[in-house]
PDB file of N, CA and C in Angstrom:
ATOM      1  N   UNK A   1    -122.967  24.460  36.851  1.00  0.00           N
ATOM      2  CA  UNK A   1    -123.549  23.532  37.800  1.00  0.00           C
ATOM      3  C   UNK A   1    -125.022  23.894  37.993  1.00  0.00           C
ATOM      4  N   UNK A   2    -125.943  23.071  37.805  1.00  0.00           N
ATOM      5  CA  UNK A   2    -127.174  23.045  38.647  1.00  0.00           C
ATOM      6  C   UNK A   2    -127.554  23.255  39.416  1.00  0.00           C
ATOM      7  N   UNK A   3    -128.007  24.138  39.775  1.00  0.00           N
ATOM      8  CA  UNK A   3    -128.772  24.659  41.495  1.00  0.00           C
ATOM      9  C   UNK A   3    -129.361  23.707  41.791  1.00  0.00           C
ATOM     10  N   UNK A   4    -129.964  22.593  41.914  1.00  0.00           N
ATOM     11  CA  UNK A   4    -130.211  21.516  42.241  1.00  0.00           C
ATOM     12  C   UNK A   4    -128.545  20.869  42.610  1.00  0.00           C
ATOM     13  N   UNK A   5    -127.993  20.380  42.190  1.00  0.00           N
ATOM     14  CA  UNK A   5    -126.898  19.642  42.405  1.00  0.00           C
ATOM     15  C   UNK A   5    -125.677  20.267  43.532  1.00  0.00           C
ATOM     16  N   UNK A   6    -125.939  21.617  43.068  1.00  0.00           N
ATOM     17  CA  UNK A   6    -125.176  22.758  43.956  1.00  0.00           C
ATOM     18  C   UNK A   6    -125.835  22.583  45.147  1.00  0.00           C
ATOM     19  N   UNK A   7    -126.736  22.600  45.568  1.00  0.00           N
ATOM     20  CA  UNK A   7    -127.677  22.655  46.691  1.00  0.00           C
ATOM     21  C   UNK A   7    -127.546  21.316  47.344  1.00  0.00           C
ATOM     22  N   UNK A   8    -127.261  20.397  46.874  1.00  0.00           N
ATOM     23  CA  UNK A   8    -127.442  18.885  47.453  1.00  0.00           C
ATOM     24  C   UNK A   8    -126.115  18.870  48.635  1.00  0.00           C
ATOM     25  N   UNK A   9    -126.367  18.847  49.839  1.00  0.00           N
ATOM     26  CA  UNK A   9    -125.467  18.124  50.711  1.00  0.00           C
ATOM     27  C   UNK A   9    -125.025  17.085  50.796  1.00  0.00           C
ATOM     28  N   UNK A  10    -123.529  17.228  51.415  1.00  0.00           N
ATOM     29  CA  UNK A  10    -122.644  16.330  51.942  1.00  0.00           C
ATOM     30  C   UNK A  10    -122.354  16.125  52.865  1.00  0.00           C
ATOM     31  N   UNK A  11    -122.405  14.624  53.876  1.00  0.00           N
ATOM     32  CA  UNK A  11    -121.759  14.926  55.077  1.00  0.00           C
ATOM     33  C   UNK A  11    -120.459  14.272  55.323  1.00  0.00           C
ATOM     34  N   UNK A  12    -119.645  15.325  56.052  1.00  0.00           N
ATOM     35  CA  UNK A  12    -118.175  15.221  56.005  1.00  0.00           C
ATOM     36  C   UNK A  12    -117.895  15.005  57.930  1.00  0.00           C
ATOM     37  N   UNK A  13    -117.374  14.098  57.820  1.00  0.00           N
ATOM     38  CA  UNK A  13    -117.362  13.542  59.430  1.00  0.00           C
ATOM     39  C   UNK A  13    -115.293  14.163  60.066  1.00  0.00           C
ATOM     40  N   UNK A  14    -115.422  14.816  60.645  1.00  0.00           N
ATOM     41  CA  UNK A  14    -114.380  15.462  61.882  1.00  0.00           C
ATOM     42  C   UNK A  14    -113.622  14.324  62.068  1.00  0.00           C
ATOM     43  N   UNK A  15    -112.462  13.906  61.625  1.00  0.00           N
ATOM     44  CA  UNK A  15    -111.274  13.053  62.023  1.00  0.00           C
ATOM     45  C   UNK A  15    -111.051  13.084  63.574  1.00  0.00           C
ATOM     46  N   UNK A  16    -111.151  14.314  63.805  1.00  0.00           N
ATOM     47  CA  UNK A  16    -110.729  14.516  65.359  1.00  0.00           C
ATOM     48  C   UNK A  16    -111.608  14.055  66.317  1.00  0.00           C
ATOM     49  N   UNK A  17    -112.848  14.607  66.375  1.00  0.00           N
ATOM     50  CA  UNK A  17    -113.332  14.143  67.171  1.00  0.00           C
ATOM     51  C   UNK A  17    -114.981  13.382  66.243  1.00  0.00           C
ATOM     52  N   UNK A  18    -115.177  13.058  65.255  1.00  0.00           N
ATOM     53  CA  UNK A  18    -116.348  12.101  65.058  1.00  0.00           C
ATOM     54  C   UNK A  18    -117.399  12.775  64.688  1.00  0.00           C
ATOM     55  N   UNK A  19    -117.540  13.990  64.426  1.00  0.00           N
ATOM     56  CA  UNK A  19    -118.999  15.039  64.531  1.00  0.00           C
ATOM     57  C   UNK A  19    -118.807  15.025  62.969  1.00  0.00           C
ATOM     58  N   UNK A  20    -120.183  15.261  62.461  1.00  0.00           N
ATOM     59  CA  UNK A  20    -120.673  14.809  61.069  1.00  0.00           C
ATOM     60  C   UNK A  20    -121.200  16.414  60.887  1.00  0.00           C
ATOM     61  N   UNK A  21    -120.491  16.812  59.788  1.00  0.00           N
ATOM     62  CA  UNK A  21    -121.295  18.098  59.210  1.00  0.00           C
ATOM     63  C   UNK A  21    -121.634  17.874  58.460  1.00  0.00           C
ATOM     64  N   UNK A  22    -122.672  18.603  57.881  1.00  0.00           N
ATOM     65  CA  UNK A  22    -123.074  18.732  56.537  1.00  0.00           C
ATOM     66  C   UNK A  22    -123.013  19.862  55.561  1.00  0.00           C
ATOM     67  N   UNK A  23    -122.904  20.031  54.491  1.00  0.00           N
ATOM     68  CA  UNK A  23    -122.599  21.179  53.790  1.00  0.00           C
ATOM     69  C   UNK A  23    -122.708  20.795  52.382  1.00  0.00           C
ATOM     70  N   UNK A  24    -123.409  21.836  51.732  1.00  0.00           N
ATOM     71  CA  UNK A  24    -123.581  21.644  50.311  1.00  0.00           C
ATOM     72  C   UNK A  24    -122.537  22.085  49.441  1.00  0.00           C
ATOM     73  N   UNK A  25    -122.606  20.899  47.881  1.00  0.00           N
ATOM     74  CA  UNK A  25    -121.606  21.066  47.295  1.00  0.00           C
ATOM     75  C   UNK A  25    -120.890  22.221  46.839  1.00  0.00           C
ATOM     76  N   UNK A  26    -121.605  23.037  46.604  1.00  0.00           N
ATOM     77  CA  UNK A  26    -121.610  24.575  46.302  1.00  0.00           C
ATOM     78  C   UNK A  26    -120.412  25.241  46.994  1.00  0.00           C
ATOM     79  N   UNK A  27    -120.715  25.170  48.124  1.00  0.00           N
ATOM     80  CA  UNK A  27    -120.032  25.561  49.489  1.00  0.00           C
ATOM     81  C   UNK A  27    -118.774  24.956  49.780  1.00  0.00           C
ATOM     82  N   UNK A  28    -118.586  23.324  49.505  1.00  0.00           N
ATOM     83  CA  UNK A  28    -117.677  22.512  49.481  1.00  0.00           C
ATOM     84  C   UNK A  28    -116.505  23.359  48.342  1.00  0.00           C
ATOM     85  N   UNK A  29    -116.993  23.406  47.017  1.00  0.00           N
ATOM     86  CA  UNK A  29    -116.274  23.681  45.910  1.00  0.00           C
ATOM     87  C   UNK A  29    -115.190  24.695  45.852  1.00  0.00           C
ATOM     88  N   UNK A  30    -116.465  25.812  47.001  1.00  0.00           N
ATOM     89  CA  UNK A  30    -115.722  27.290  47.049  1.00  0.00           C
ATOM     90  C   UNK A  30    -115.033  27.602  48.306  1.00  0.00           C
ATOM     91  N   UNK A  31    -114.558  26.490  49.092  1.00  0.00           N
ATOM     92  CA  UNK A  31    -113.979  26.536  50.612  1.00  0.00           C
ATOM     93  C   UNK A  31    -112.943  25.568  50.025  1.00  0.00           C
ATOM     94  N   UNK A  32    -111.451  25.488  51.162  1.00  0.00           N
ATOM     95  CA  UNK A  32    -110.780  24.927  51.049  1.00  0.00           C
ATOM     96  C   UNK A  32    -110.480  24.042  52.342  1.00  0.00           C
ATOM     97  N   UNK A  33    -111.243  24.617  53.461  1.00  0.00           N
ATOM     98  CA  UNK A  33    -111.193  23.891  54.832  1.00  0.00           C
ATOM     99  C   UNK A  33    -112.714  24.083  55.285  1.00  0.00           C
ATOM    100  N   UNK A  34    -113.131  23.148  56.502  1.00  0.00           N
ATOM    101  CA  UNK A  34    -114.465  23.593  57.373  1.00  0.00           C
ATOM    102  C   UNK A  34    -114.108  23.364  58.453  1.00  0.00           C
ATOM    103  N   UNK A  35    -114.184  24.237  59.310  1.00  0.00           N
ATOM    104  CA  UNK A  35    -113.582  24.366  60.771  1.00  0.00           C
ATOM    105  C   UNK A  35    -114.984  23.625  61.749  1.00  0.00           C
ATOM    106  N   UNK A  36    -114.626  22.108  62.350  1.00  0.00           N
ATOM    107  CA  UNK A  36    -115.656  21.324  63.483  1.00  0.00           C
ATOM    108  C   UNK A  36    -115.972  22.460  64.057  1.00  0.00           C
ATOM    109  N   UNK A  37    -117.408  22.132  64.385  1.00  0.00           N
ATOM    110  CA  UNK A  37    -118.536  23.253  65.175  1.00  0.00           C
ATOM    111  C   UNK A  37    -118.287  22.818  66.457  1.00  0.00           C
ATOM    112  N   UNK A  38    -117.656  21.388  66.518  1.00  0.00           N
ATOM    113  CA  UNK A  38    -117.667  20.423  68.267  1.00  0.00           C
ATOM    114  C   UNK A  38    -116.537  20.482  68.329  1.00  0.00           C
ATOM    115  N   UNK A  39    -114.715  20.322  67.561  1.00  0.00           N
ATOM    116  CA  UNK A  39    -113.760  20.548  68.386  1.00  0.00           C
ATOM    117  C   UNK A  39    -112.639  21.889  67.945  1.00  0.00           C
ATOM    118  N   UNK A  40    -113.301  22.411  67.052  1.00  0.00           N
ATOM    119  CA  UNK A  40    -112.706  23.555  66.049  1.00  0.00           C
ATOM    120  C   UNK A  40    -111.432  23.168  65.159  1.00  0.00           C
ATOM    121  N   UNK A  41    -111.185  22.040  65.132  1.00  0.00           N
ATOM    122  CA  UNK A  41    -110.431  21.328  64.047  1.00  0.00           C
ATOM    123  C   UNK A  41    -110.479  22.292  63.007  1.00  0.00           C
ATOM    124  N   UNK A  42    -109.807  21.824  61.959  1.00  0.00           N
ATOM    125  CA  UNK A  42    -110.126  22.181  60.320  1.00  0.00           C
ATOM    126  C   UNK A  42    -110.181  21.154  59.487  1.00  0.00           C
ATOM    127  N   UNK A  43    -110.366  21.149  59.274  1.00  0.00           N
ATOM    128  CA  UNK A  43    -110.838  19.768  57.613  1.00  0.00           C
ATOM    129  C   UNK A  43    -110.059  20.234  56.504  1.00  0.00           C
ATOM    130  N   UNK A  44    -109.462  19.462  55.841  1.00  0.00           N
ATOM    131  CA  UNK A  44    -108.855  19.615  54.382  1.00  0.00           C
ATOM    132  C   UNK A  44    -109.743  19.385  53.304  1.00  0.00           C
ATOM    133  N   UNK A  45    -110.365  19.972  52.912  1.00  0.00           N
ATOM    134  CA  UNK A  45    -111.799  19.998  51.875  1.00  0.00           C
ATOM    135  C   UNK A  45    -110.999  19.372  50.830  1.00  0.00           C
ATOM    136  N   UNK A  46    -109.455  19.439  50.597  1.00  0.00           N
ATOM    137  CA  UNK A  46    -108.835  19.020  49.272  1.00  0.00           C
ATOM    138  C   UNK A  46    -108.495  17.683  49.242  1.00  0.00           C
ATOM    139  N   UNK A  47    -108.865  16.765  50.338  1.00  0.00           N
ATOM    140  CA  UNK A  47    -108.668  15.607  50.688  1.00  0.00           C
ATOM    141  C   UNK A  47    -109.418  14.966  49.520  1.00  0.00           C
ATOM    142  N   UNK A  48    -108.525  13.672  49.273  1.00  0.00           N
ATOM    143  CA  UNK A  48    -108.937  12.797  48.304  1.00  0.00           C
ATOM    144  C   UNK A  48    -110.325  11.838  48.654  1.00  0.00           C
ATOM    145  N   UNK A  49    -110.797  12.022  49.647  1.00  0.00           N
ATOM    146  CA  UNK A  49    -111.691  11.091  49.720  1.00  0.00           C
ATOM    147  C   UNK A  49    -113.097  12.083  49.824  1.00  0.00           C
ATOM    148  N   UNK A  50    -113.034  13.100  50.569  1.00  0.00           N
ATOM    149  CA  UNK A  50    -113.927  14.358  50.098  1.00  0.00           C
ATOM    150  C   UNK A  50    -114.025  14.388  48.768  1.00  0.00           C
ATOM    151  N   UNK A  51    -112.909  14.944  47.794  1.00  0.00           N
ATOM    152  CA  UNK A  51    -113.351  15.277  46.572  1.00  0.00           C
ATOM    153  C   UNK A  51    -113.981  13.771  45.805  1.00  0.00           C
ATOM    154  N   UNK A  52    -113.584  12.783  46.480  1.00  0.00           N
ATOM    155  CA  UNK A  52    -114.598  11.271  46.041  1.00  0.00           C
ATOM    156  C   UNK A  52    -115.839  11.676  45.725  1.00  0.00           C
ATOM    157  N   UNK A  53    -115.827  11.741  47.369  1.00  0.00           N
ATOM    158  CA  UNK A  53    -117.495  12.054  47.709  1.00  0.00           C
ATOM    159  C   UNK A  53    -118.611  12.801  47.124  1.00  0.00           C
ATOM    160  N   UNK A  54    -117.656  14.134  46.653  1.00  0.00           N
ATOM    161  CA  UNK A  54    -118.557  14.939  46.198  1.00  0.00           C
ATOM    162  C   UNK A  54    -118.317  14.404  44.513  1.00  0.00           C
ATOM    163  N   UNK A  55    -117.900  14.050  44.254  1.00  0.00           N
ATOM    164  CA  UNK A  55    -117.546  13.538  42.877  1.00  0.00           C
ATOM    165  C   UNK A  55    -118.811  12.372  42.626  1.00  0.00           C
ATOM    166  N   UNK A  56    -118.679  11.598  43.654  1.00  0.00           N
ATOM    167  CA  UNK A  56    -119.749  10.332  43.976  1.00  0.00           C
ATOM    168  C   UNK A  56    -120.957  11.146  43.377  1.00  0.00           C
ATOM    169  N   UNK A  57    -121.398  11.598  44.637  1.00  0.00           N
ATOM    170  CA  UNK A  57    -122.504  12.726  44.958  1.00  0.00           C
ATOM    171  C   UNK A  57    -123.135  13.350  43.439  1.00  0.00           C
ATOM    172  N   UNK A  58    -122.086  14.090  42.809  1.00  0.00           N
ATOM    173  CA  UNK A  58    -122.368  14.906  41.103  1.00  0.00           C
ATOM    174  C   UNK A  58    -122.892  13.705  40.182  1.00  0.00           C
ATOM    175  N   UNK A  59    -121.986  12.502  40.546  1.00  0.00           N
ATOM    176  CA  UNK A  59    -122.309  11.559  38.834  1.00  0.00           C
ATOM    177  C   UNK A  59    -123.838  11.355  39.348  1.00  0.00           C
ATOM    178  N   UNK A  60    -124.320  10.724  40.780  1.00  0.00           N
ATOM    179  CA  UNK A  60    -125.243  10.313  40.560  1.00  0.00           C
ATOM    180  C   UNK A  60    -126.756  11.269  40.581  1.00  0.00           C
ATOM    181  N   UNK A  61    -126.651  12.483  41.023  1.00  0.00           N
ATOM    182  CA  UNK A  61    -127.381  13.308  40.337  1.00  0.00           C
ATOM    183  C   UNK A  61    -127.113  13.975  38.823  1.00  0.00           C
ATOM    184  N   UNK A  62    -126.298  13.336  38.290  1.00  0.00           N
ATOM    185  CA  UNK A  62    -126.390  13.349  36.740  1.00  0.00           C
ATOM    186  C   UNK A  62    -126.872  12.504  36.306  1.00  0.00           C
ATOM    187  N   UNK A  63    -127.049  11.205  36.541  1.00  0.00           N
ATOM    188  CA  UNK A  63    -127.397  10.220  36.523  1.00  0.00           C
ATOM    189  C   UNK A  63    -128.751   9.945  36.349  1.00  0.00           C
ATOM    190  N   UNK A  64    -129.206  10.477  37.791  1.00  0.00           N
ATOM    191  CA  UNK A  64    -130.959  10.543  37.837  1.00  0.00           C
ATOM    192  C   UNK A  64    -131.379  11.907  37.106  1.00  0.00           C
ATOM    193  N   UNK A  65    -130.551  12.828  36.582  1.00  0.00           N
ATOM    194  CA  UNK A  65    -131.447  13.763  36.250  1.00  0.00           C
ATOM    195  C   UNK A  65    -131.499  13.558  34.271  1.00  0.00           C
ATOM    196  N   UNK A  66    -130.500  12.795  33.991  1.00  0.00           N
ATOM    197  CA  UNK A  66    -130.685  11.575  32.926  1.00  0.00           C
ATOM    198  C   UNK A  66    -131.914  11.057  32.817  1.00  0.00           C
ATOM    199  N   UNK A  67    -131.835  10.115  33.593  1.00  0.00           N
ATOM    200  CA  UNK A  67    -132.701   9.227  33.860  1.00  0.00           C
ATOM    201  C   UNK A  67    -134.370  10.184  33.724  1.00  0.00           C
ATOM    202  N   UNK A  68    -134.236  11.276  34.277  1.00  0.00           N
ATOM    203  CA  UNK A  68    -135.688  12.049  34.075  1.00  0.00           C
ATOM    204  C   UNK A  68    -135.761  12.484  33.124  1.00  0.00           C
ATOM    205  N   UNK A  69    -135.129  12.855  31.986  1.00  0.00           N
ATOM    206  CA  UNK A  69    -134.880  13.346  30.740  1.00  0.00           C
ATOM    207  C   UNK A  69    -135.499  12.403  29.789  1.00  0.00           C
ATOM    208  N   UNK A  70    -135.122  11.075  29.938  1.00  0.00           N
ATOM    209  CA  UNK A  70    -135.078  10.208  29.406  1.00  0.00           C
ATOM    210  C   UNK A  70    -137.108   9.399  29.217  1.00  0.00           C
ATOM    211  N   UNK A  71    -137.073   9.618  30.944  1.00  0.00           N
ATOM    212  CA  UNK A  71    -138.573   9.516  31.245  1.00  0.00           C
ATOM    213  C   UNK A  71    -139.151  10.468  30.973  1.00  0.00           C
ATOM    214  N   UNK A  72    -139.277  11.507  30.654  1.00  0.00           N
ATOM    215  CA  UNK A  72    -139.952  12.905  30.055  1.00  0.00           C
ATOM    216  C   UNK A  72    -140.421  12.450  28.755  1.00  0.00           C
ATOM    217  N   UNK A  73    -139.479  12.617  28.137  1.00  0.00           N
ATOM    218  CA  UNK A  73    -139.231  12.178  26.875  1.00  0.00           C
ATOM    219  C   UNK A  73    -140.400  10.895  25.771  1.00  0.00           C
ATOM    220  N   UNK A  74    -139.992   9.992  26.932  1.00  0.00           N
ATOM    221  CA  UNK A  74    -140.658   8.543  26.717  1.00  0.00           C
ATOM    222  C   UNK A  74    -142.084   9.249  26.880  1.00  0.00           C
ATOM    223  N   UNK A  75    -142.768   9.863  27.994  1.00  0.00           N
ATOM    224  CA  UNK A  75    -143.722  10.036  28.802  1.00  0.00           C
ATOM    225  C   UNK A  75    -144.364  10.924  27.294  1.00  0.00           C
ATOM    226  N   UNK A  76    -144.030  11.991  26.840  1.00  0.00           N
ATOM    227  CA  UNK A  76    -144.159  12.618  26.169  1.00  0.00           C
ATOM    228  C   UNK A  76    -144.601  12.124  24.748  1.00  0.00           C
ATOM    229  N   UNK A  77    -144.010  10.871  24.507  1.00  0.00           N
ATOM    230  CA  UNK A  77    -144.336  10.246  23.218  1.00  0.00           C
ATOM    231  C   UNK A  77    -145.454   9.325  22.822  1.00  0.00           C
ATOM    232  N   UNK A  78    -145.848   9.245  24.255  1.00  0.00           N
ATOM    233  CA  UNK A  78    -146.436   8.107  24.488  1.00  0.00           C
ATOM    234  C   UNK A  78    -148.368   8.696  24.894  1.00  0.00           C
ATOM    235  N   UNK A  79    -149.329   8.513  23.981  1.00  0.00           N
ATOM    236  CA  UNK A  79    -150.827   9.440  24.028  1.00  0.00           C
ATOM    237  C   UNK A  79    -150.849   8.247  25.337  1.00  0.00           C
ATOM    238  N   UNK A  80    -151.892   9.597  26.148  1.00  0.00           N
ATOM    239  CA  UNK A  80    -152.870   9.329  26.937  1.00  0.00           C
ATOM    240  C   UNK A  80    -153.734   8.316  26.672  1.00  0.00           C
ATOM    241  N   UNK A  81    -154.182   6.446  27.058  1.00  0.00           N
ATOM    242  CA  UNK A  81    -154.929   5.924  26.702  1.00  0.00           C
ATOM    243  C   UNK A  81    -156.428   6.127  27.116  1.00  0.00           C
ATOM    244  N   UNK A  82    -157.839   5.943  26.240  1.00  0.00           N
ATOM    245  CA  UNK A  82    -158.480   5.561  27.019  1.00  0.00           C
ATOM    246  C   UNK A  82    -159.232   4.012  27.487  1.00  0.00           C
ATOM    247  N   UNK A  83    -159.990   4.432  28.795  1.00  0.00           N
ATOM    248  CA  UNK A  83    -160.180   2.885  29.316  1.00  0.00           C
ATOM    249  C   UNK A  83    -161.317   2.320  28.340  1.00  0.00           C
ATOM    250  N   UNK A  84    -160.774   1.063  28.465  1.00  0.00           N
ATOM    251  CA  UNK A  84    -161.869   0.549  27.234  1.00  0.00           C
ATOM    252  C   UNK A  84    -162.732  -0.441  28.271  1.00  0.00           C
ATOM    253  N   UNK A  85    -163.003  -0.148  29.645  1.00  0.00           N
ATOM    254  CA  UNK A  85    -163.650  -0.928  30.549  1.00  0.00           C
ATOM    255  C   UNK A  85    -164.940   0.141  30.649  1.00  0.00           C
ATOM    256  N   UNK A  86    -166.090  -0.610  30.495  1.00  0.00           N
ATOM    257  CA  UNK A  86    -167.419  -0.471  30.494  1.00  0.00           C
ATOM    258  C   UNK A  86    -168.152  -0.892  31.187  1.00  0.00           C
ATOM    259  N   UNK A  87    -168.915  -0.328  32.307  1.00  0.00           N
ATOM    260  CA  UNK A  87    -169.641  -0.772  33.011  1.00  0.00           C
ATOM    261  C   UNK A  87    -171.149  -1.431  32.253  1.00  0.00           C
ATOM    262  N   UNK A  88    -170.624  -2.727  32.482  1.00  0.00           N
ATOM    263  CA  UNK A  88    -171.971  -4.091  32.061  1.00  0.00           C
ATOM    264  C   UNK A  88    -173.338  -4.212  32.707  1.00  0.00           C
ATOM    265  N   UNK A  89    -172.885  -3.669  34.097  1.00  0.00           N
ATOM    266  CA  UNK A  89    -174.157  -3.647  34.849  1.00  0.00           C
ATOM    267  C   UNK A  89    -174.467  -2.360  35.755  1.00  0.00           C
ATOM    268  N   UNK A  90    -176.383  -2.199  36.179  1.00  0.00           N
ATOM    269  CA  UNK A  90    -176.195  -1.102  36.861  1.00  0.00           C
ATOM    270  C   UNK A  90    -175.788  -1.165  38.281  1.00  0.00           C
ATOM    271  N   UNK A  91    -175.494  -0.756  39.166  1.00  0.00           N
ATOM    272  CA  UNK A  91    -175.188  -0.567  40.465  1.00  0.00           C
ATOM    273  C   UNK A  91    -176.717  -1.262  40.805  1.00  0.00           C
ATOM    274  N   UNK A  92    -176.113  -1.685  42.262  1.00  0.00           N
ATOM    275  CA  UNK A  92    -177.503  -2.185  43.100  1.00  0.00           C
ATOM    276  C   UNK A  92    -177.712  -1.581  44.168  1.00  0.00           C
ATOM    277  N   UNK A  93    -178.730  -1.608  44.029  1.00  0.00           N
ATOM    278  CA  UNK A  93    -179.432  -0.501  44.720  1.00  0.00           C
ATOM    279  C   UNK A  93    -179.603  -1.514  46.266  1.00  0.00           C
ATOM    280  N   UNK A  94    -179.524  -1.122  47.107  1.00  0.00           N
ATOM    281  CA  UNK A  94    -180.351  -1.980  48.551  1.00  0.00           C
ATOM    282  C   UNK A  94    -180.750  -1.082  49.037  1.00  0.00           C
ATOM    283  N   UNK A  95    -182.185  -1.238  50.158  1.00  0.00           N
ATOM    284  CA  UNK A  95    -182.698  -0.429  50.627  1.00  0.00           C
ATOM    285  C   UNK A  95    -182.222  -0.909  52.007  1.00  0.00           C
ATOM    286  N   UNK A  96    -181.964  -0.274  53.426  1.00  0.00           N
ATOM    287  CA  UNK A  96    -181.874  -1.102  54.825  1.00  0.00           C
ATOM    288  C   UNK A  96    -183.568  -0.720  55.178  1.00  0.00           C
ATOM    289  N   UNK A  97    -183.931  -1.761  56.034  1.00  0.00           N
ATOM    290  CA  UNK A  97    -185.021  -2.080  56.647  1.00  0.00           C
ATOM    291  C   UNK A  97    -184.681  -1.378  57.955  1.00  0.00           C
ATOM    292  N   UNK A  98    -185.446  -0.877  58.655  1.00  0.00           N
ATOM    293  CA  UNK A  98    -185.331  -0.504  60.013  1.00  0.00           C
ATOM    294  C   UNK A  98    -184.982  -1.823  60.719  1.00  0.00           C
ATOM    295  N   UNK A  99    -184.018  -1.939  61.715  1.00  0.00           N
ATOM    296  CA  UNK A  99    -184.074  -3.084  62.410  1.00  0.00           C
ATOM    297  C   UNK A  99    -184.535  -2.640  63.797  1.00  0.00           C
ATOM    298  N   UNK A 100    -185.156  -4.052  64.215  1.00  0.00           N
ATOM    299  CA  UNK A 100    -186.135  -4.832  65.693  1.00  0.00           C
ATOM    300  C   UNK A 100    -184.723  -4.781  66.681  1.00  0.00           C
ATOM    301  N   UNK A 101    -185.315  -4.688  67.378  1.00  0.00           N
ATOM    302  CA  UNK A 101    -184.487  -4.805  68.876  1.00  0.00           C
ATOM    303  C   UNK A 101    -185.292  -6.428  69.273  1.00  0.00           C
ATOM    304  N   UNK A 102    -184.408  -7.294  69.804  1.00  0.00           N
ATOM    305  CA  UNK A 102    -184.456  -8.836  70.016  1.00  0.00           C
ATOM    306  C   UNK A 102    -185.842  -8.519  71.295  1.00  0.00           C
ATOM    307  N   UNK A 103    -185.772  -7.414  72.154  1.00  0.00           N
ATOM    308  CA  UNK A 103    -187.098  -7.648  72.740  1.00  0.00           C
ATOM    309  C   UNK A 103    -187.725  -7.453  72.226  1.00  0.00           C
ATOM    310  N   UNK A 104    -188.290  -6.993  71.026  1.00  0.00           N
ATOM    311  CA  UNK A 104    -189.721  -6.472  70.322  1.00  0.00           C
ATOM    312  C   UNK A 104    -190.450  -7.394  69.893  1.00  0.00           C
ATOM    313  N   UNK A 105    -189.475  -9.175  69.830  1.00  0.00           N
ATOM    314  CA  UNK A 105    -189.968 -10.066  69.227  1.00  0.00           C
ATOM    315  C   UNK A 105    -190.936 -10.852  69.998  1.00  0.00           C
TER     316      UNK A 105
END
């Protein structure tokens, strides 16, 4: 597993009373329960909709880290262009005039 992917949290919400933990997959993998911090419940980490989640969770950071492989790759093949835009004219220059105060007139 990827230390990136290992590292990515999940949040797993308390049946009992509604409180949302979070915990990374890592942690998920190597526990079999997480005891609520708000009603001291336990959680069945082996629950089918947990192991969804974190299942969810893995494809789609496989997915995007695909996806960057893929863009590397491309990025890599592809030379640096240069601009073929040429400045036609020079910059203009303006000078400011001191300005009059409306009584001076």
């Amino acid at each position: 597993m990827h230390k990136f992917l290992g590292d990515t949290p999940v949040s797993i919400t308390c049946h009992a009373c509604g409180k949302e933990l979070e915990k990374k997959i890592k942690w998920i993998k190597k526990n079999k329960t997480l005891k609520c911090k708000k009603c001291g419940k336990k959680i069945d980490l082996a629950k089918q909709e947990i192991k969804k989640a974190v299942k969810d969770v893995t494809q789609a950071i496989s997915n995007f880290e695909t996806a960057l492989v893929k863009l590397h790759k491309t990025a890599a093949k592809t030379k640096p262009r240069k601009s073929s835009a040429k400045r036609t004219s020079k910059p203009v220059r303006v000078e400011a005039s001191p300005t009059q105060s409306p009584a001076a007139n």
